[in-house]
Protein backbone atom coordinates (compact mmCIF):
# COMPACT_ATOMS: atom_id res chain seq x y z
CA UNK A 1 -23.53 -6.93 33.37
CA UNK A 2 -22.81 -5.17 36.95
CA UNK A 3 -23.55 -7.13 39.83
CA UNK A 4 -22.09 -5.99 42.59
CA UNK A 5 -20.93 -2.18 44.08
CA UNK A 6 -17.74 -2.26 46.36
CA UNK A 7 -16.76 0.60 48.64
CA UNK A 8 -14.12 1.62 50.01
CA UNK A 9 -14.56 3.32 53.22
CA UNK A 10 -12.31 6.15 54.63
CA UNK A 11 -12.55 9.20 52.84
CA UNK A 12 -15.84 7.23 50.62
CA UNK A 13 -18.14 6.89 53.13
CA UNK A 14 -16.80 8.96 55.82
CA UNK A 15 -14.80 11.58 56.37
CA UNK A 16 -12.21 9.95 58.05
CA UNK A 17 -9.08 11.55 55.91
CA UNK A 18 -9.07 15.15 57.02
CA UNK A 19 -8.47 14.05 60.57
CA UNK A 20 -6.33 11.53 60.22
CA UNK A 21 -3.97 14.15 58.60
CA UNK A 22 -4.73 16.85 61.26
CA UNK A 23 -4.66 14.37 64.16
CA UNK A 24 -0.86 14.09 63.36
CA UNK A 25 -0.29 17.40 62.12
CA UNK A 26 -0.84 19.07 65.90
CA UNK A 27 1.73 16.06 67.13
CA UNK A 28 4.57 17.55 64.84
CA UNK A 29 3.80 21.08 66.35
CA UNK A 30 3.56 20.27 69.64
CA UNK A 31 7.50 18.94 69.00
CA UNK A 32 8.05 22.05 66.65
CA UNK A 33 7.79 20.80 63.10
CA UNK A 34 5.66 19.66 60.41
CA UNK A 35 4.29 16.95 58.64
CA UNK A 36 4.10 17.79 54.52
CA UNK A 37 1.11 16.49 52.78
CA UNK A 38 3.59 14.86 50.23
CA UNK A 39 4.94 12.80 52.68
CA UNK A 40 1.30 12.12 54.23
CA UNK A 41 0.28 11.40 51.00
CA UNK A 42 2.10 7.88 50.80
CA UNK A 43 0.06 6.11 53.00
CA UNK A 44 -3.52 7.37 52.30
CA UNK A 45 -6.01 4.88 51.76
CA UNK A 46 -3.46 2.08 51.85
CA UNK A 47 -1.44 -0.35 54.69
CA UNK A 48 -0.15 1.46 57.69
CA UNK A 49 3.21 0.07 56.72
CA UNK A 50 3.51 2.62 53.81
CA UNK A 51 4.32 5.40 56.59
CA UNK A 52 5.33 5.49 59.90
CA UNK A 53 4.52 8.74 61.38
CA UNK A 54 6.26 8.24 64.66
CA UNK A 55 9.70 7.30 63.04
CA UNK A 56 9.21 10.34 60.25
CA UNK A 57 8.68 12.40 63.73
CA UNK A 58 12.23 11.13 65.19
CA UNK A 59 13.92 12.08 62.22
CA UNK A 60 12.74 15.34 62.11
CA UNK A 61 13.87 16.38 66.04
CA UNK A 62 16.48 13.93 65.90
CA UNK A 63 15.48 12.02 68.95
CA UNK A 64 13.45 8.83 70.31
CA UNK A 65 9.81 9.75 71.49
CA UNK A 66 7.52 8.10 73.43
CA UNK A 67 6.15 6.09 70.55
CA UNK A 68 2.54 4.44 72.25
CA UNK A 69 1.55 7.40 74.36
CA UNK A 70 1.66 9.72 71.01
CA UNK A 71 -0.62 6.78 68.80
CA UNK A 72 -2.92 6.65 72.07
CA UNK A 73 -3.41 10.13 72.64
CA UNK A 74 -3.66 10.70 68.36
CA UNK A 75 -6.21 7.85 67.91
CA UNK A 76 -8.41 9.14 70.74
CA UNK A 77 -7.81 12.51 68.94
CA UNK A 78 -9.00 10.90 65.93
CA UNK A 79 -12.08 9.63 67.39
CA UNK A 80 -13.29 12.06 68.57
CA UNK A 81 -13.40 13.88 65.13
CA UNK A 82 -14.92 11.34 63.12
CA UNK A 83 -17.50 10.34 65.47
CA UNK A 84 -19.01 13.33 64.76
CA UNK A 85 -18.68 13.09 60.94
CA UNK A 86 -21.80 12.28 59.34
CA UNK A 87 -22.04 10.16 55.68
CA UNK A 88 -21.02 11.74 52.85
CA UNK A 89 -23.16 13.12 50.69
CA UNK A 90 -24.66 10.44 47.81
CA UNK A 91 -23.33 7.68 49.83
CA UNK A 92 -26.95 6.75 51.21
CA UNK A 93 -28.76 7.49 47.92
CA UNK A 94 -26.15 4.67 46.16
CA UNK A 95 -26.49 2.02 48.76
CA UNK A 96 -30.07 2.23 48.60
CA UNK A 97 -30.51 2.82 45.00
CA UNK A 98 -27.89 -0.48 44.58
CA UNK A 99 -29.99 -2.58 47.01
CA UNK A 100 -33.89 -1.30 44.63
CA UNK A 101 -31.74 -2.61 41.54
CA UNK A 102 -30.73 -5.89 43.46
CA UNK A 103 -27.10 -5.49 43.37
CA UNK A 104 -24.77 -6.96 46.08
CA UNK A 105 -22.87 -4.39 48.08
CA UNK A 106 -19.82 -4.86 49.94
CA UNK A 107 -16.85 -3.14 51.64
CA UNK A 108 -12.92 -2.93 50.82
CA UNK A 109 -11.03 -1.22 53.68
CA UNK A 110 -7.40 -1.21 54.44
CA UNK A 111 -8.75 -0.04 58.51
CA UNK A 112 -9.59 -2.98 60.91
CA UNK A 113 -12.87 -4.05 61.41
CA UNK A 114 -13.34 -2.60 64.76
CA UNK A 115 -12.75 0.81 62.77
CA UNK A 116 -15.14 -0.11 59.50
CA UNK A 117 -17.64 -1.66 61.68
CA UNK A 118 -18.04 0.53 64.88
CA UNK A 119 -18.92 3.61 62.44
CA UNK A 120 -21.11 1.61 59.92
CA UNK A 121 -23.02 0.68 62.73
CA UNK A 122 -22.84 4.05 63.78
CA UNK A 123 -24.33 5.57 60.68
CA UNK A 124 -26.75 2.52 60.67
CA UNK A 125 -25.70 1.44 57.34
CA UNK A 126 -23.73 -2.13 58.16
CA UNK A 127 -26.87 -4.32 57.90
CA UNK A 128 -27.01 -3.18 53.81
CA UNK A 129 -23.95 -4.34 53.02
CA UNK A 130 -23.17 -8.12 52.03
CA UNK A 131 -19.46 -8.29 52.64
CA UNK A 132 -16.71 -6.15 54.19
CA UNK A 133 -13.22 -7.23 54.06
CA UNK A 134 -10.68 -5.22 55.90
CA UNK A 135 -7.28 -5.02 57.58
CA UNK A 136 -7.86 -8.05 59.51
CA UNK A 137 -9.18 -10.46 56.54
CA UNK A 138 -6.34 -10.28 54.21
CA UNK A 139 -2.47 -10.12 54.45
CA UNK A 140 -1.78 -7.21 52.16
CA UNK A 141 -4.06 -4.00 52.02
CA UNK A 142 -3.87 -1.77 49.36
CA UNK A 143 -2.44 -0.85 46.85
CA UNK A 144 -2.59 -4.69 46.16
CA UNK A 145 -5.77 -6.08 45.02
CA UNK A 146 -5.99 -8.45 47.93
CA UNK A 147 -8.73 -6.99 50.21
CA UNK A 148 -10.66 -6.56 46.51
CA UNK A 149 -10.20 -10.20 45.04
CA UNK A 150 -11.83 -11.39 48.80
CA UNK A 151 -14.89 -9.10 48.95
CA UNK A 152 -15.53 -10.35 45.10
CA UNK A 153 -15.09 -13.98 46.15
CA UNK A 154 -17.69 -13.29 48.88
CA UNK A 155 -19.88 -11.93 47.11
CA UNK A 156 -19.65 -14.39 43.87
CA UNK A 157 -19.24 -12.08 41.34
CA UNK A 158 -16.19 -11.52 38.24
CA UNK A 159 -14.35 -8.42 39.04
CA UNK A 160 -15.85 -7.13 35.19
CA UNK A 161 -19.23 -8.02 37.04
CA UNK A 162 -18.77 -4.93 39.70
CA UNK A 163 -17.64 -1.20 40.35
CA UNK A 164 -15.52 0.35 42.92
CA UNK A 165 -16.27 3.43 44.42
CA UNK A 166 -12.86 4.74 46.05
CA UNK A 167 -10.95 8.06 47.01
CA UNK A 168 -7.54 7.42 46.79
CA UNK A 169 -4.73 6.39 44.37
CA UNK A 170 -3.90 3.59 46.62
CA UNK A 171 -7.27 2.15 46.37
CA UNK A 172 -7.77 2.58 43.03
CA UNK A 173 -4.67 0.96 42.01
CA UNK A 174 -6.22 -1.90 44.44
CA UNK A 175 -9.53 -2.27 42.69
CA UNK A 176 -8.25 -1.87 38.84
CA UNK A 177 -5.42 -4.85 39.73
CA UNK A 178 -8.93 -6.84 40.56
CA UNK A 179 -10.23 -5.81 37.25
CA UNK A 180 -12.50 -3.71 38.87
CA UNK A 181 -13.94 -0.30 37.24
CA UNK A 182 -13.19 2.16 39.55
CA UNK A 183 -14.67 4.96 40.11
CA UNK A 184 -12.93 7.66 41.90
CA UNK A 185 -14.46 10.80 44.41
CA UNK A 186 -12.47 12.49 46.00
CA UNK A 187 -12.53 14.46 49.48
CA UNK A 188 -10.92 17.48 50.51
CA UNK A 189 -7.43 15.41 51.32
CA UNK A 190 -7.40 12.89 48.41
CA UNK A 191 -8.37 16.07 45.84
CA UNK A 192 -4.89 17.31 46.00
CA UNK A 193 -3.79 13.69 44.48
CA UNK A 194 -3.62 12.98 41.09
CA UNK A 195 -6.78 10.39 40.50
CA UNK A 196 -6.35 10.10 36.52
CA UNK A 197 -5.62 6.44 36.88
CA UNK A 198 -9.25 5.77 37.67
CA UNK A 199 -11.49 4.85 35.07
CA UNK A 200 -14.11 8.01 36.01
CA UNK A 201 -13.97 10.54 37.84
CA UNK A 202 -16.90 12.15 40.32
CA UNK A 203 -16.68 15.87 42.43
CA UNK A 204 -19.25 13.86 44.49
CA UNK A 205 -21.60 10.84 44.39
CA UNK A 206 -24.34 13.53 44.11
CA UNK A 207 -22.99 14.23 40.28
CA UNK A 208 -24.52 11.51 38.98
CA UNK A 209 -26.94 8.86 39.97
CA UNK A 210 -26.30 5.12 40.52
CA UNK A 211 -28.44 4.38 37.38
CA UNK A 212 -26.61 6.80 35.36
CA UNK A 213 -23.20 5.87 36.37
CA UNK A 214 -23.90 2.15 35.26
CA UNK A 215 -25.18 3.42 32.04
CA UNK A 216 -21.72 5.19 32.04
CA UNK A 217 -20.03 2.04 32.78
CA UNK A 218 -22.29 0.26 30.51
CA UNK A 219 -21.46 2.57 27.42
CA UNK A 220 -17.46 2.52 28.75
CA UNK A 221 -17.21 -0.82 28.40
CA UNK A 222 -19.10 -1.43 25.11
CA UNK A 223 -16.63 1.50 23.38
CA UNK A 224 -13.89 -0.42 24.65
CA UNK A 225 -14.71 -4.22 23.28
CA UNK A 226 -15.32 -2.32 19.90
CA UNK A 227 -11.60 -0.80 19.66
């Protein structure tokens, strides 16, 4: 029986992933080069240590650059952008639908809290949710299941017990190593990744309802016990 509904939160509940990548695309112009989305790609949804834009950066011109005036000047950048970003569509509609069927909710991010919290708080969704584990809470962010095995330890439930709603390969790979059925939808960025690993897969949280997608789950699971 499902219990709990974990989200991730960059690219799931914001927007955050198309300006991320931008943000550091316009650095690698403004020294003449670029930034492939392959190489981007690495360190999408997962620990900053998967990619170092700055060093990638060096390699490409060949020289040092001034390493924390870039970040600052990127991140504020950044900011900027997602502050205006509004929730994704469906996002709402689950997190109330989860809260009318009495499931727990809770949050799996590989950001900081300061990031996670500042824009739930924005949005005025952070008071729904019973747990969020990020960055700060854990010492390895995805693709390990770490930041996954903590929010379901918080929230007392089996990982078999809950879903995970997530965009990225990184995260799934995070939430099926907690034995988590994981969901994956996609944004704009995170589309041009392969997401067959994940048990489903949604265009949008609008495709489906919350009480249809347990039935899904519901129906997934039951096919697999009997094979």
């Amino acid at each position: 029986m499902i219990k709990a509904l974990v989200f991730d939160f960059d690219g799931l509940i914001v927007d955050t992933e198309m300006s991320s990548y931008q943000t550091w695309q316009e650095i690698y112009a403004e020294h003449d080069c670029q930034l492939p989305f392959s190489t981007w790609a690495i360190c999408i949804g997962g620990s900053p240590q998967l990619f170092d834009p700055c060093e990638y950066l060096e390699q490409q011109i060949g020289r040092p650059v001034l390493r924390e005036e870039i970040r600052l000047r990127r991140r504020q950048q950044h900011i900027r952008m997602v502050e205006a970003q509004p929730v994704l569509p469906g996002v709402e509609d689950y997190i109330l639908s989860a809260k009318r069927l009495g499931l727990k909710i809770g949050v799996a991010s590989s950001s900081r809290h300061e990031w996670v919290d500042t824009h739930l708080t924005r949005l005025g969704l952070i008071d729904y949710f019973d747990s969020i584990k990020c960055f700060d809470d854990v010492k390895r962010t995805k693709p390990d299941p770490e930041l996954y095995l903590a929010v379901l330890d918080a929230l007392g439930v089996h990982g078999q017990q809950a879903i995970a709603l997530e965009d990225s390969p990184n995260g799934v790979i995070a939430a099926q190593q907690a034995g988590i059925f994981c969901v994956a939808v996609p944004n704009p960025v995170t589309s041009q990744l392969s997401l067959l690993h994940a048990d489903l897969c949604l265009s949008s949280l609008t495709e489906v309802s919350l009480e249809q997608l347990l039935a899904k789950v519901r129906g997934t699971v039951k096919h697999e016990h009997i094979h």
